[in-house]
Protein backbone atom coordinates (compact mmCIF):
# COMPACT_ATOMS: atom_id res chain seq x y z
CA UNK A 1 17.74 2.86 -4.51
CA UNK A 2 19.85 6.23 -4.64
CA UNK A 3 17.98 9.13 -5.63
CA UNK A 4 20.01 11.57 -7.83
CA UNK A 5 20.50 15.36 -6.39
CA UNK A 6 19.75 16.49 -2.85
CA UNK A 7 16.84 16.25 -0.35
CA UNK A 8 14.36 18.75 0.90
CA UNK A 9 14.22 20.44 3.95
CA UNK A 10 10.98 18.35 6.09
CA UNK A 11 12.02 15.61 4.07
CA UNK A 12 12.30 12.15 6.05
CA UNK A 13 15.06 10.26 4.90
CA UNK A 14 16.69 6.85 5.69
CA UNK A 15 20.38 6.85 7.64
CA UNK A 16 23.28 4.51 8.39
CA UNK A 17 25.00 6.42 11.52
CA UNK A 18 28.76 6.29 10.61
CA UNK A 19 29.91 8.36 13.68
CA UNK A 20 29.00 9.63 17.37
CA UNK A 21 30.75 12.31 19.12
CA UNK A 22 30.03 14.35 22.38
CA UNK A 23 28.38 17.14 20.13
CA UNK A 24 26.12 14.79 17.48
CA UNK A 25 26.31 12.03 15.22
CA UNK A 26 27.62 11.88 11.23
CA UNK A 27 25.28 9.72 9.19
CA UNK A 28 25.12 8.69 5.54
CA UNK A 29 21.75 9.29 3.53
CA UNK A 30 21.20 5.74 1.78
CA UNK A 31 18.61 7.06 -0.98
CA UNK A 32 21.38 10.35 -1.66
CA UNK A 33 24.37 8.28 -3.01
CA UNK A 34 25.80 8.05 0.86
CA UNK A 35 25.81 11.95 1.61
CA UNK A 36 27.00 12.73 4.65
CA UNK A 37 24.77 14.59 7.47
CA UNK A 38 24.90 15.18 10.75
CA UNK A 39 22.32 15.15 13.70
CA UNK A 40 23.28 17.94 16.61
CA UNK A 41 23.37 16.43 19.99
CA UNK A 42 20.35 19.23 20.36
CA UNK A 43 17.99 17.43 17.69
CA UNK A 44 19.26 13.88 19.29
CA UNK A 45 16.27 13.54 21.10
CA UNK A 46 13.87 15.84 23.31
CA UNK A 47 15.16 17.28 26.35
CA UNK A 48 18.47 17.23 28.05
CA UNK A 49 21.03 14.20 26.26
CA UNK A 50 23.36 13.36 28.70
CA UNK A 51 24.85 10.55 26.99
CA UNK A 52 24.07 10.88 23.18
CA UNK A 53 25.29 6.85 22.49
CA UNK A 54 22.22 6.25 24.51
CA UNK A 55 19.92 7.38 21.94
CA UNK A 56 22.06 6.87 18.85
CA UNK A 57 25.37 4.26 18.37
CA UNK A 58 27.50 3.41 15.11
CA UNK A 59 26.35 0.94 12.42
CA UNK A 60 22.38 1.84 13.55
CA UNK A 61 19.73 2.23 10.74
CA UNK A 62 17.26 5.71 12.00
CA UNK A 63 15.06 7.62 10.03
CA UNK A 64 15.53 11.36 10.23
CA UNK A 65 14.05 14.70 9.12
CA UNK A 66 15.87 17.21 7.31
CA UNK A 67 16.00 21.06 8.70
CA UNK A 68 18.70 22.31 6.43
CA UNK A 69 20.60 21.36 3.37
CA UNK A 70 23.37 23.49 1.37
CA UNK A 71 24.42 22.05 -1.54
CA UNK A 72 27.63 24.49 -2.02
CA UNK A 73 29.11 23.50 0.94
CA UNK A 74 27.62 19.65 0.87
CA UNK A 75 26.26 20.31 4.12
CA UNK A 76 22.80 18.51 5.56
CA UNK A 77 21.54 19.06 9.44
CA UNK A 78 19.19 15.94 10.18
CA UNK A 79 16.47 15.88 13.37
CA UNK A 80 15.86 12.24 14.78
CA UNK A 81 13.46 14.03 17.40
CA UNK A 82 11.26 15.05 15.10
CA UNK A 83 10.23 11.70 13.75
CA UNK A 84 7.60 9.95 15.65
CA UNK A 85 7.16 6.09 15.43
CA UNK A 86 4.14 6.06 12.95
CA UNK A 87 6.32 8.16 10.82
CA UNK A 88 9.27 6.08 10.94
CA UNK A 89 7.65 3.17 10.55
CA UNK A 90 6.18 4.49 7.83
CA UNK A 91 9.29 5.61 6.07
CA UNK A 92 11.69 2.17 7.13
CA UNK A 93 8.72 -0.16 5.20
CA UNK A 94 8.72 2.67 2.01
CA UNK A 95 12.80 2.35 2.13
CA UNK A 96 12.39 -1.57 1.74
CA UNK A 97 9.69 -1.43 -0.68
CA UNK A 98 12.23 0.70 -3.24
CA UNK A 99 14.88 -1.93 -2.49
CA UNK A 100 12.55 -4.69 -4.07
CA UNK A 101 11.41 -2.08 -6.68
CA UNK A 102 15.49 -1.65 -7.01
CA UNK A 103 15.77 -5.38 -8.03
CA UNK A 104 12.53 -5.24 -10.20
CA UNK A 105 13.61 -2.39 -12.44
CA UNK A 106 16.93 -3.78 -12.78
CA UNK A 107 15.23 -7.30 -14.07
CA UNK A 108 13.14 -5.42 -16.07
CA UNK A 109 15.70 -3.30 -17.94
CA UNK A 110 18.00 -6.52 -18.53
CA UNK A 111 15.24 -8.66 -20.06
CA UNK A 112 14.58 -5.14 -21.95
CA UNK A 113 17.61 -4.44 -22.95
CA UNK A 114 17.97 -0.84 -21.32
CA UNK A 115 21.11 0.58 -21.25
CA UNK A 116 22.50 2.20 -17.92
CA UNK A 117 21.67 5.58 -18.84
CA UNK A 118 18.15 5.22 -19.99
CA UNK A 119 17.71 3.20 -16.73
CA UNK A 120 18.80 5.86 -14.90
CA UNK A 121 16.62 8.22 -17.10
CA UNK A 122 13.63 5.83 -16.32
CA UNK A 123 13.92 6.22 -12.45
CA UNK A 124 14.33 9.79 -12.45
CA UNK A 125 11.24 9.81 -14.47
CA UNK A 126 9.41 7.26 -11.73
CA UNK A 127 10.84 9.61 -9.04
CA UNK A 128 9.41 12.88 -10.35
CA UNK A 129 6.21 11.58 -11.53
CA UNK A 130 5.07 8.90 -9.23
CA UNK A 131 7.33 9.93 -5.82
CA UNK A 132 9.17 6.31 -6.31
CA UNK A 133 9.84 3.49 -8.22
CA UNK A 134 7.73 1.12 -6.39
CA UNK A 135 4.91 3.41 -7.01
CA UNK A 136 5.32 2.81 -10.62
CA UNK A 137 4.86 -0.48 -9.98
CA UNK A 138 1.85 -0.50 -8.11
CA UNK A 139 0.52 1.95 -10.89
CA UNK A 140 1.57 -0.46 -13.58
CA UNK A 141 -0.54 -3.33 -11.49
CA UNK A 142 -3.47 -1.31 -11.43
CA UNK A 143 -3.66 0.82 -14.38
CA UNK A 144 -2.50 -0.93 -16.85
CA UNK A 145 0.22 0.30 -19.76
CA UNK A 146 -1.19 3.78 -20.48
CA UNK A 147 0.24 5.00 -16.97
CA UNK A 148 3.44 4.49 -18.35
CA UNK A 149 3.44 5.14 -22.06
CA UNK A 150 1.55 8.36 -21.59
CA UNK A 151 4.46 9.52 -19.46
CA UNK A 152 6.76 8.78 -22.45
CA UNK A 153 7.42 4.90 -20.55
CA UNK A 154 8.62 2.55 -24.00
CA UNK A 155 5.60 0.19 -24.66
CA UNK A 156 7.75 -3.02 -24.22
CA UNK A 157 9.45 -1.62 -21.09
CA UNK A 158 5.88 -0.67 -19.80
CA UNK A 159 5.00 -4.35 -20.41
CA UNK A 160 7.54 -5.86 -18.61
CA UNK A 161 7.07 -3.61 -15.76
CA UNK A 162 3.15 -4.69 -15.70
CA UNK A 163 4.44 -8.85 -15.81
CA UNK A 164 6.79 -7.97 -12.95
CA UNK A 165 4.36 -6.19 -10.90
CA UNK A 166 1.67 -8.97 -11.47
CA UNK A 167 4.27 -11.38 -10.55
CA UNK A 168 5.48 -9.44 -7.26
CA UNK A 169 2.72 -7.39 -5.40
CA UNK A 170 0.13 -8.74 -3.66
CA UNK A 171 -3.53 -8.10 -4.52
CA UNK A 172 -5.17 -6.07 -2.18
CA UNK A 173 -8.49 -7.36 -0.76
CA UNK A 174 -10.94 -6.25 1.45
CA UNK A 175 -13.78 -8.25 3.01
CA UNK A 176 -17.38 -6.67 4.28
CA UNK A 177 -20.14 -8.42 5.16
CA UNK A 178 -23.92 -8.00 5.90
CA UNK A 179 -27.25 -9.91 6.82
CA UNK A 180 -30.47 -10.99 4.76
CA UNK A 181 -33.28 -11.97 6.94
CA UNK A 182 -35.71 -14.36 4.27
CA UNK A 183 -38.91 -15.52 5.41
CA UNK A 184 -41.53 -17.37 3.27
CA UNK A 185 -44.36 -19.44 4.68
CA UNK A 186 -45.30 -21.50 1.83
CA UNK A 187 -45.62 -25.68 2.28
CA UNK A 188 -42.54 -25.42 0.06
CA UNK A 189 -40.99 -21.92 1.05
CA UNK A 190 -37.81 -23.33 2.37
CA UNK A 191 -36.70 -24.46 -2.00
CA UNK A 192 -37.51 -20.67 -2.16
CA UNK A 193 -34.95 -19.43 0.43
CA UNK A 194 -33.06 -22.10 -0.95
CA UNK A 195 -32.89 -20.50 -4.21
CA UNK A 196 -32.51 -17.00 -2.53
CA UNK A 197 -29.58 -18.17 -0.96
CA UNK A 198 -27.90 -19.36 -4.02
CA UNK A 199 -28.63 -16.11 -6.33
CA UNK A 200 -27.26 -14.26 -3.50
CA UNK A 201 -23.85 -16.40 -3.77
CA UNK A 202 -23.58 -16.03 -7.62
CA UNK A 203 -20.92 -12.88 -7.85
CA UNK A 204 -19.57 -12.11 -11.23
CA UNK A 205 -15.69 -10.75 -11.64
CA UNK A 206 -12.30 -11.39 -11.11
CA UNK A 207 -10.96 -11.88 -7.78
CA UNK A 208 -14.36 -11.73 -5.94
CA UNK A 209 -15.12 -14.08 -3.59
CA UNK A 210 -19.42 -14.19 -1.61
CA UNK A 211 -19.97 -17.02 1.17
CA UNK A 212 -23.25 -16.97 2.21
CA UNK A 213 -23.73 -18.96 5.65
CA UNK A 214 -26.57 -19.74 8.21
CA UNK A 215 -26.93 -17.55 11.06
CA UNK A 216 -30.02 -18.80 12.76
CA UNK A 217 -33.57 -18.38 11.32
CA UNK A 218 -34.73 -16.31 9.42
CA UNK A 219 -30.93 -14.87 9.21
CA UNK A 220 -28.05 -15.40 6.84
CA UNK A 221 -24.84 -13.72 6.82
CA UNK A 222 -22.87 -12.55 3.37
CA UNK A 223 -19.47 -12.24 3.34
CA UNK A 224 -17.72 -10.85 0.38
CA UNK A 225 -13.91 -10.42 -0.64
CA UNK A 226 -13.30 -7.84 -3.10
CA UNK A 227 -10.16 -6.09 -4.16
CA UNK A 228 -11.28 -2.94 -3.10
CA UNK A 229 -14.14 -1.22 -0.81
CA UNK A 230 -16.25 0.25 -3.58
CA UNK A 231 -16.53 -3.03 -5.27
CA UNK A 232 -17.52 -5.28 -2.44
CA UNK A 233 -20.13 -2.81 -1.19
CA UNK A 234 -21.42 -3.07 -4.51
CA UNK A 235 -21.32 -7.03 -5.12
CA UNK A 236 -22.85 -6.99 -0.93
CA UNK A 237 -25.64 -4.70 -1.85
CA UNK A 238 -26.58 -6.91 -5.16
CA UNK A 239 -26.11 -9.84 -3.87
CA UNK A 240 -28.93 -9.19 -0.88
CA UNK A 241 -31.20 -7.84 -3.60
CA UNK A 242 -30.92 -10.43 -5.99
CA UNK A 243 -31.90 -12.97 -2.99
CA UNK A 244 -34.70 -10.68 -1.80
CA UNK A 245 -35.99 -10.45 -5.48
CA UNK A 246 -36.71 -13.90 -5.62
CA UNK A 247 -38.14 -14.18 -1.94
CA UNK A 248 -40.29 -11.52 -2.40
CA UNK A 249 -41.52 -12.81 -5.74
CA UNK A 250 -42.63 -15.95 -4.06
CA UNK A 251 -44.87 -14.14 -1.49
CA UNK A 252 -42.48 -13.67 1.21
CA UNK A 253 -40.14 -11.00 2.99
CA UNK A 254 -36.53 -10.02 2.45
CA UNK A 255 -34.43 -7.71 4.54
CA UNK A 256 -30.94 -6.32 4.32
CA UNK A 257 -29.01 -4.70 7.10
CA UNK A 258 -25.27 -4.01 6.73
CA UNK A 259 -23.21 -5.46 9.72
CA UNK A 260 -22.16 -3.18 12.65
CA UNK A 261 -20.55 -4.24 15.78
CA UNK A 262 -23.85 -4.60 17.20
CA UNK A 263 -25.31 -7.31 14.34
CA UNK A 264 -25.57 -10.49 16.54
């Protein structure tokens, strides 16, 4: 998706290289409207380039930082050097995440009915706000409408964008688990655990998953999946103390312990 204006110097940015000669290599910026920029053979790579097509060749897809942009003369000097592989990993999977988002706006302002230039208003509003347009999304998904209307986002556009977000993103999960050790030595202490067991597997709310499963006496594990790490430690933490509860109430013992690496 192009990004209106100019980039910032540290910026990290997304380029097609168009060119390579003995001094550096002319790129376009995808997300600036195909500016032109250019990497010296200097910021190539570190140390001494001896042949620059080793490092960088025509029709290749880098990620570069930006040292120095003048917008009078249209002028941009790019660093691939200074982008290490976390970063442009990073950046390459944020670049394809605003190409779906590209697709999803533009679904969203046909079944809408948004013209071109309140479209265009829209992302520059997702841009300076939220950093992106896929961010808007994965607001939208999370936060509901009032993320977007309270930013001046059109109710009915704001529910699209929600229905296309539910549609497209994935639900994060996470999954924690820890250990109950139950112990009751009543004739009939075992309908007891029984019933331990089965409070502890009761979770309430949407997209939460508990297994509880035999470990070996007097230990059972809980696993939970929960859409995010505050919520399953939660849901873990109640679920071993409604089991305990009724252990305990019967005359025997309940114990929690969280798992580490060293829960066997």
């Amino acid at each position: 998706m192009e990004r209106i204006g100019w980039p910032e110097a540290d910026d990290l940015v997304v380029c097609s290289v168009k060119r390579v000669t003995d001094f550096g290599a002319f790129v376009e910026l995808d997300e600036y409207g195909r500016k032109e920029g250019l990497i010296h053979i200097s910021d190539v790579a570190s140390g001494w380039v001896k042949y620059i097509r080793d490092h960088v060749r025509e029709g290749q897809k880098i990620v570069c930082k930006v040292l120095y942009v003048d917008t009078v003369k249209h002028h941009i000097d790019l660093s691939l050097k200074d982008v290490n592989e976390h970063q442009r990993r990073e950046k390459i999977q944020q670049w394809k995440n605003e190409q779906k988002a590209e697709k999803w706006i533009q679904y969203v302002a046909k079944t809408t009915k948004t013209g071109t230039e309140d479209l265009n208003k829209l992302i520059g509003l997702f841009y300076d706000r939220f950093g992106s347009v896929y961010s808007a999304f994965e607001k939208a998904r999370f936060e509901e409408a009032a993320v977007l209307t309270k930013i001046g986002v059109g109710k009915d556009v704001a529910e699209a964008i929600i229905k296309v977000a539910n549609d497209n993103l994935k639900k994060p999960q996470v999954d924690i688990s820890g250990y109950i050790d139950l112990i009751n030595y009543l004739p009939d202490g075992i309908e007891y655990i029984k019933k331990a067991l089965s409070a502890a597997g009761n979770a309430d709310g949407d997209d939460i998953k508990v297994d509880v499963t035999y470990i070996g006496a007097p230990r059972y594990r809980i696993h939970v999946i929960a859409p995010d790490y505050k919520k399953a430690e939660g849901i873990l933490k109640k679920s071993a103390q409604d089991a305990i509860k009724i252990i305990e109430k019967a005359g025997g013992t309940g114990e929690f312990h969280r798992y580490t690496e060293q829960n066997t």
